[in-house]
N, C-alpha and C. Protein backbone atom coordinates (compact mmCIF):
# COMPACT_ATOMS: atom_id res chain seq x y z
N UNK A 1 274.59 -45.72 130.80
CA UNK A 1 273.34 -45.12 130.33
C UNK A 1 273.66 -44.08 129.26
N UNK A 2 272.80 -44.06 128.30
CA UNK A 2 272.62 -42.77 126.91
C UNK A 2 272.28 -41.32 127.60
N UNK A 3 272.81 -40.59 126.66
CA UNK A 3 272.40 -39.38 127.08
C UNK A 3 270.49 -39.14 127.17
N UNK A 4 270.21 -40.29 126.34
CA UNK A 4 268.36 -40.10 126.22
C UNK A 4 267.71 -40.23 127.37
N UNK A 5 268.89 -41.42 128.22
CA UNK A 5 268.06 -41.92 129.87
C UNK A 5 268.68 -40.89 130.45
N UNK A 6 269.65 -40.15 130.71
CA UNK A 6 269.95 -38.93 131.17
C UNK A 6 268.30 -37.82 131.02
N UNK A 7 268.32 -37.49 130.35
CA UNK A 7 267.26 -36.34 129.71
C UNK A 7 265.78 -37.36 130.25
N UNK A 8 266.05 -38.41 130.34
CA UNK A 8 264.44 -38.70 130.46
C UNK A 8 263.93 -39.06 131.87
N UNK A 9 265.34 -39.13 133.10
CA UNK A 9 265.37 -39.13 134.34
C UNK A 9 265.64 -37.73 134.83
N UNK A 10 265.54 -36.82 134.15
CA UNK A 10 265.88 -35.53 134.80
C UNK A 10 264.50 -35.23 134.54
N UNK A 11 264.07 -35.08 133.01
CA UNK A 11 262.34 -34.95 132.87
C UNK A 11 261.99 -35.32 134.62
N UNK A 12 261.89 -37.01 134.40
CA UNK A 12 261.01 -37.03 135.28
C UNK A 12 260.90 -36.53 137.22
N UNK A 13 262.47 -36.41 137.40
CA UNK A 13 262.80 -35.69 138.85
C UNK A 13 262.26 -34.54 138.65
N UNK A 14 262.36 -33.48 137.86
CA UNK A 14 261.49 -31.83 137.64
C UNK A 14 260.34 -31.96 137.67
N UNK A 15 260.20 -32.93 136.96
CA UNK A 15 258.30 -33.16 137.08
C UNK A 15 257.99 -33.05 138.33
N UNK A 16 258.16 -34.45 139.05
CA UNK A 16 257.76 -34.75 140.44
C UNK A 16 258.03 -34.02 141.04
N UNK A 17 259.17 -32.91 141.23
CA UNK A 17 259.07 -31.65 142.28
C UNK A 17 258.47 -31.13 141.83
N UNK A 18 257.95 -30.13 140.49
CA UNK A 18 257.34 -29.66 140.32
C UNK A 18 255.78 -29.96 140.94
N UNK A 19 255.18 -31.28 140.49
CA UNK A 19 254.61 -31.43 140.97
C UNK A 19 254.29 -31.33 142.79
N UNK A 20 255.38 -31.91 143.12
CA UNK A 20 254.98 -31.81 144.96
C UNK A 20 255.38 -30.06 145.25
N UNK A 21 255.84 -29.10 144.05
CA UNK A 21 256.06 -27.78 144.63
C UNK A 21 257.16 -27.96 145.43
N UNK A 22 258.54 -28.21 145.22
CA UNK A 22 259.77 -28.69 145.86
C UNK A 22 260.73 -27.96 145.08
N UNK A 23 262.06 -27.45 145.71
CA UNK A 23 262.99 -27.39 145.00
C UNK A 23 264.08 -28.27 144.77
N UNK A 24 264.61 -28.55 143.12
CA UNK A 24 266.35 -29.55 143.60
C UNK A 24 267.09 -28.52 143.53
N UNK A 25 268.36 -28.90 144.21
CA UNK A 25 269.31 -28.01 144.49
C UNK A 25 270.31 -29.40 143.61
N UNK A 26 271.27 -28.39 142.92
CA UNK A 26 272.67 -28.91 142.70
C UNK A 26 273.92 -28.44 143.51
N UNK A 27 275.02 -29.51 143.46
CA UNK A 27 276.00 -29.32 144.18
C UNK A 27 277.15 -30.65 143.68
N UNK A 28 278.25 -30.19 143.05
CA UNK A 28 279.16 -31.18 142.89
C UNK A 28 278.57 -31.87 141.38
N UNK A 29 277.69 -31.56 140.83
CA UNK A 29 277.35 -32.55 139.87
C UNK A 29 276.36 -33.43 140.47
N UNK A 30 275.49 -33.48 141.72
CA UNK A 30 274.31 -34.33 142.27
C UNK A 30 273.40 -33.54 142.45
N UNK A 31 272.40 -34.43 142.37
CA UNK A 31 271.06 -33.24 142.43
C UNK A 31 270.61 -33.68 144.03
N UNK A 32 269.57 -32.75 144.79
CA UNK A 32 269.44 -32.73 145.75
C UNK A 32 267.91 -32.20 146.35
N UNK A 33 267.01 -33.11 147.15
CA UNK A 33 266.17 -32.65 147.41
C UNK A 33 265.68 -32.63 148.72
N UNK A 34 265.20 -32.00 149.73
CA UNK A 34 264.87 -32.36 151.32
C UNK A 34 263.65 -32.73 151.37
N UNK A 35 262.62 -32.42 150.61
CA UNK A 35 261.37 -33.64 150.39
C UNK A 35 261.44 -34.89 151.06
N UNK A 36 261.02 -35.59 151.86
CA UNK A 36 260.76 -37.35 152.04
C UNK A 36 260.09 -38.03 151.21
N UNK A 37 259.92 -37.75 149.93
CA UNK A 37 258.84 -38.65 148.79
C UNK A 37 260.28 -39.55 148.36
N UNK A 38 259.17 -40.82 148.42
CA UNK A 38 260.06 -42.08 148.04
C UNK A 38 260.34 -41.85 146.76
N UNK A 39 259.31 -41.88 145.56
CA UNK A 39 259.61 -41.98 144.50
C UNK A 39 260.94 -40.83 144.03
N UNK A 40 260.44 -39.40 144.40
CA UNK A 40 261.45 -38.40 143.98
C UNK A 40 262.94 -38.76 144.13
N UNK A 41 263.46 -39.31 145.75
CA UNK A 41 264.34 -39.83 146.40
C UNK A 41 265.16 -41.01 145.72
N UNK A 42 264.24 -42.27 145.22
CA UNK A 42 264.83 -42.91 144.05
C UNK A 42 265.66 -42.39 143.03
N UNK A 43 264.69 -41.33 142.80
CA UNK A 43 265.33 -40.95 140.80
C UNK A 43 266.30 -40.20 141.29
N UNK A 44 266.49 -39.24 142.22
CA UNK A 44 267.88 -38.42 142.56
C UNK A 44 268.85 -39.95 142.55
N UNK A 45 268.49 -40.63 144.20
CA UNK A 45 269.51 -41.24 143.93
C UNK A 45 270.24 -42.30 142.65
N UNK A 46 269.21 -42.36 141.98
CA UNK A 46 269.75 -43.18 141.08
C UNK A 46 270.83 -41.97 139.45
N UNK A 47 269.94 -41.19 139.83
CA UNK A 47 270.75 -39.98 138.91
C UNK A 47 272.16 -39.58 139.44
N UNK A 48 272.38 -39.79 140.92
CA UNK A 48 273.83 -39.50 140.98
C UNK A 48 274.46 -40.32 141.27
N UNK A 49 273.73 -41.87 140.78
CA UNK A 49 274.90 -42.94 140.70
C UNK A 49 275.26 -43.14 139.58
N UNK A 50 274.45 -42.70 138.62
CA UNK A 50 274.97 -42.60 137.41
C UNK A 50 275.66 -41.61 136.64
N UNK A 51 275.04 -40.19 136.91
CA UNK A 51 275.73 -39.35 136.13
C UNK A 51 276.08 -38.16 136.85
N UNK A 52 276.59 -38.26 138.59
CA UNK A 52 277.41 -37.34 139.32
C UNK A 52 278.58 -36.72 138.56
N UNK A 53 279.25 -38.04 138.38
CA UNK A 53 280.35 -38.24 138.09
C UNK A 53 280.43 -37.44 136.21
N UNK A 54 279.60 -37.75 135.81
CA UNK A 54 279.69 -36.70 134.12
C UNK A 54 279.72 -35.43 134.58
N UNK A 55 278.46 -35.14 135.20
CA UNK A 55 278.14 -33.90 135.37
C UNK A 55 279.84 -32.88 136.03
N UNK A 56 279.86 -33.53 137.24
CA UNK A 56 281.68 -33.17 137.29
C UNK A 56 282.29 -32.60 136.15
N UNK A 57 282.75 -33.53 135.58
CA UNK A 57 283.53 -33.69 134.54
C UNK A 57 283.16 -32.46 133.29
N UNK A 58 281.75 -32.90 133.09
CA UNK A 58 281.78 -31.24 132.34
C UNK A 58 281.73 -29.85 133.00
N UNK A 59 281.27 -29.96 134.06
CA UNK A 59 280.78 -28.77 134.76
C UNK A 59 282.40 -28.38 136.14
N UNK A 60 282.77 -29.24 136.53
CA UNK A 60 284.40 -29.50 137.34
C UNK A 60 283.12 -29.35 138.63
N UNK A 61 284.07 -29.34 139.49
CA UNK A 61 284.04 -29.37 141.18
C UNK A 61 283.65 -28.09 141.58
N UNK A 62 284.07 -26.64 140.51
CA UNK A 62 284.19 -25.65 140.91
C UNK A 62 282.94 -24.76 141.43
N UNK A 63 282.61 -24.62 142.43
CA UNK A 63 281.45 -24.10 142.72
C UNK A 63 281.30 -22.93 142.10
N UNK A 64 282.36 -21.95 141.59
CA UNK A 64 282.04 -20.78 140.78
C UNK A 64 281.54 -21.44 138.89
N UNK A 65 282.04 -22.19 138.70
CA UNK A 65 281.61 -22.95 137.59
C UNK A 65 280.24 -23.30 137.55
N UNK A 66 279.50 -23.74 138.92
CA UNK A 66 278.17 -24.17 138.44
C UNK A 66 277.27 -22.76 138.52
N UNK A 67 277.76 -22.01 139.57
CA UNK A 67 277.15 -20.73 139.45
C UNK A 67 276.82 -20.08 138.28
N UNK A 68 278.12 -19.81 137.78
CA UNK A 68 278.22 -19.50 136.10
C UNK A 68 277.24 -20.38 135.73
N UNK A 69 277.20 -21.61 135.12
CA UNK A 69 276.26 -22.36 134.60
C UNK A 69 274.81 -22.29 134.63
N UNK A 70 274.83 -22.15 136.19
CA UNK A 70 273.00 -21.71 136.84
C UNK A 70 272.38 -20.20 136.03
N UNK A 71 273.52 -19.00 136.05
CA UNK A 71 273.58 -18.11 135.41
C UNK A 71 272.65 -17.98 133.90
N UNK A 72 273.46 -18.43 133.17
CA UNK A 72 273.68 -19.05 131.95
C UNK A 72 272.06 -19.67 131.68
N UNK A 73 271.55 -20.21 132.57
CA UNK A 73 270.23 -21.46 132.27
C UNK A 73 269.43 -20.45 132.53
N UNK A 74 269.41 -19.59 133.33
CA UNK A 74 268.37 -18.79 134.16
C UNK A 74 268.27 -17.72 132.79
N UNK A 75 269.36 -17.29 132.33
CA UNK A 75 268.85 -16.25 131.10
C UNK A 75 268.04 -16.69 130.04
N UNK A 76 269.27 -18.06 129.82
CA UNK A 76 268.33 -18.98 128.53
C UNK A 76 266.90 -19.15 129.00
N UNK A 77 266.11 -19.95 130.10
CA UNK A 77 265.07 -19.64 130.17
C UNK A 77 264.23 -18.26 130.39
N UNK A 78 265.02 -17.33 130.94
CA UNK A 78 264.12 -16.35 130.73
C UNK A 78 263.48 -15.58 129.26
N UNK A 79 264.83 -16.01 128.47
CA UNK A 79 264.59 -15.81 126.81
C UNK A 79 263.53 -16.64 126.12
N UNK A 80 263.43 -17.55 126.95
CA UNK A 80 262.53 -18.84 125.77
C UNK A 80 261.26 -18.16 126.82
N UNK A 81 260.42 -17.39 127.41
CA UNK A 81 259.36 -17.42 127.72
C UNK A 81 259.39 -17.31 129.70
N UNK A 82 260.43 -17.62 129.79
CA UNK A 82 260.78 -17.42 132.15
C UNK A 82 259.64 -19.16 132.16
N UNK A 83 260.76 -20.17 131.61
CA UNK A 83 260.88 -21.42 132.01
C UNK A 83 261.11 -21.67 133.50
N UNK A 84 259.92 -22.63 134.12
CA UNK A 84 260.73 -22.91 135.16
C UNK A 84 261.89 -23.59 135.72
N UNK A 85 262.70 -23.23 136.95
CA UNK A 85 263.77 -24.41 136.63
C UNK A 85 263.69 -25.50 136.51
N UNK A 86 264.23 -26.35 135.64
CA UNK A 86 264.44 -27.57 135.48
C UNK A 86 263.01 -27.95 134.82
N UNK A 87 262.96 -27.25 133.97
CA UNK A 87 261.42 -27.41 132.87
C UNK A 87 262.29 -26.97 131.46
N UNK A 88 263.56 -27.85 131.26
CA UNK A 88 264.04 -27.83 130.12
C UNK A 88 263.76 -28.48 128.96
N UNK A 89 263.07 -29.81 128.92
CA UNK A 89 262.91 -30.79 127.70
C UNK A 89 261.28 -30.19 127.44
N UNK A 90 260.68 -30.58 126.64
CA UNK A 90 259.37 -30.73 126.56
C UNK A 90 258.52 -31.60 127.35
N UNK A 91 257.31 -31.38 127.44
CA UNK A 91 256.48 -32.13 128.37
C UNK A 91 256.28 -33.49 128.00
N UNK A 92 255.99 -34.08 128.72
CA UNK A 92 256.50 -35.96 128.67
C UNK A 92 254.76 -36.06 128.87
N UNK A 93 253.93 -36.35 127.60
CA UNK A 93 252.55 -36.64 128.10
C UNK A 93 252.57 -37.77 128.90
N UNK A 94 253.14 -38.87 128.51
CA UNK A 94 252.87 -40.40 129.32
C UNK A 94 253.13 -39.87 130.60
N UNK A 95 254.13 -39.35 130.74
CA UNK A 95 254.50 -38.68 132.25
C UNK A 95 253.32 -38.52 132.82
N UNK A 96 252.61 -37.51 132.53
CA UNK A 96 251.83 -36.67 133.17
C UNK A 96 250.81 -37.55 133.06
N UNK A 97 250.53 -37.90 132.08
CA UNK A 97 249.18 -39.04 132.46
C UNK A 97 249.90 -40.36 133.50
N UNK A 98 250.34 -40.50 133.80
CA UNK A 98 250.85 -41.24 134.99
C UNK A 98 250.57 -40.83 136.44
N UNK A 99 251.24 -39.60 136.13
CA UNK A 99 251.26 -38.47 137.18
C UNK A 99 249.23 -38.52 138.03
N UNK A 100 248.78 -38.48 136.53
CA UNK A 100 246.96 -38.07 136.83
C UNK A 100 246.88 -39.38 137.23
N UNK A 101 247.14 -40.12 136.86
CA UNK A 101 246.51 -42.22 137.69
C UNK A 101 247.00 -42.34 139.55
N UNK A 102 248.17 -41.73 139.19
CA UNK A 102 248.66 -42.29 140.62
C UNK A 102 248.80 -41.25 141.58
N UNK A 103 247.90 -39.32 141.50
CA UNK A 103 248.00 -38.34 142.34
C UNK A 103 247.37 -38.68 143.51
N UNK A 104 247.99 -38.16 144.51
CA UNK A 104 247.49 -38.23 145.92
C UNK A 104 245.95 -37.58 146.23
């Protein structure tokens, strides 16, 4: 997969918690959610069959490394306006009009 399906499966996992009001947690380079929503549950798992293993690799194993990193995101968004987490790309209209067809 491109870095574009990267960025456009993370869009859409932030969304959907966002939407259900959920947090992901990272760990190791996988994202992580305790939610039971099928759909959300898909896109994690399919995000850390694909890009666990990058995320590693740039970020290492080191749990003080992602800390640092989390660090790092939390300022940058607080500079651009106190972004929420994982409300990094721009808003995905098709998304969200999806989102409005198929809300509970």
């Amino acid at each position: 997969m491109n870095n574009s399906a990267k960025i456009d499966l993370e869009n859409g996992i932030f969304f959907r918690a966002a939407r259900l009001q959920v947090r992901i947690d990272a760990c190791r380079g996988e994202l992580f959610c305790a939610v039971p929503d099928a759909r959300l549950q898909v896109m994690l798992c399919v995000y850390n069959a694909f890009f666990a293993e990058e995320n590693r690799r740039l970020c290492g194993d080191d749990a003080a490394e992602w800390r640092y990193w989390w660090i790092l995101y939390k300022k940058q968004a607080a500079a651009d306006g106190g972004m929420l987490p994982g409300a990094v790309f721009r808003p995905d209209l098709r998304a969200e009009l999806a989102w409005l067809c198929f809300k509970k």
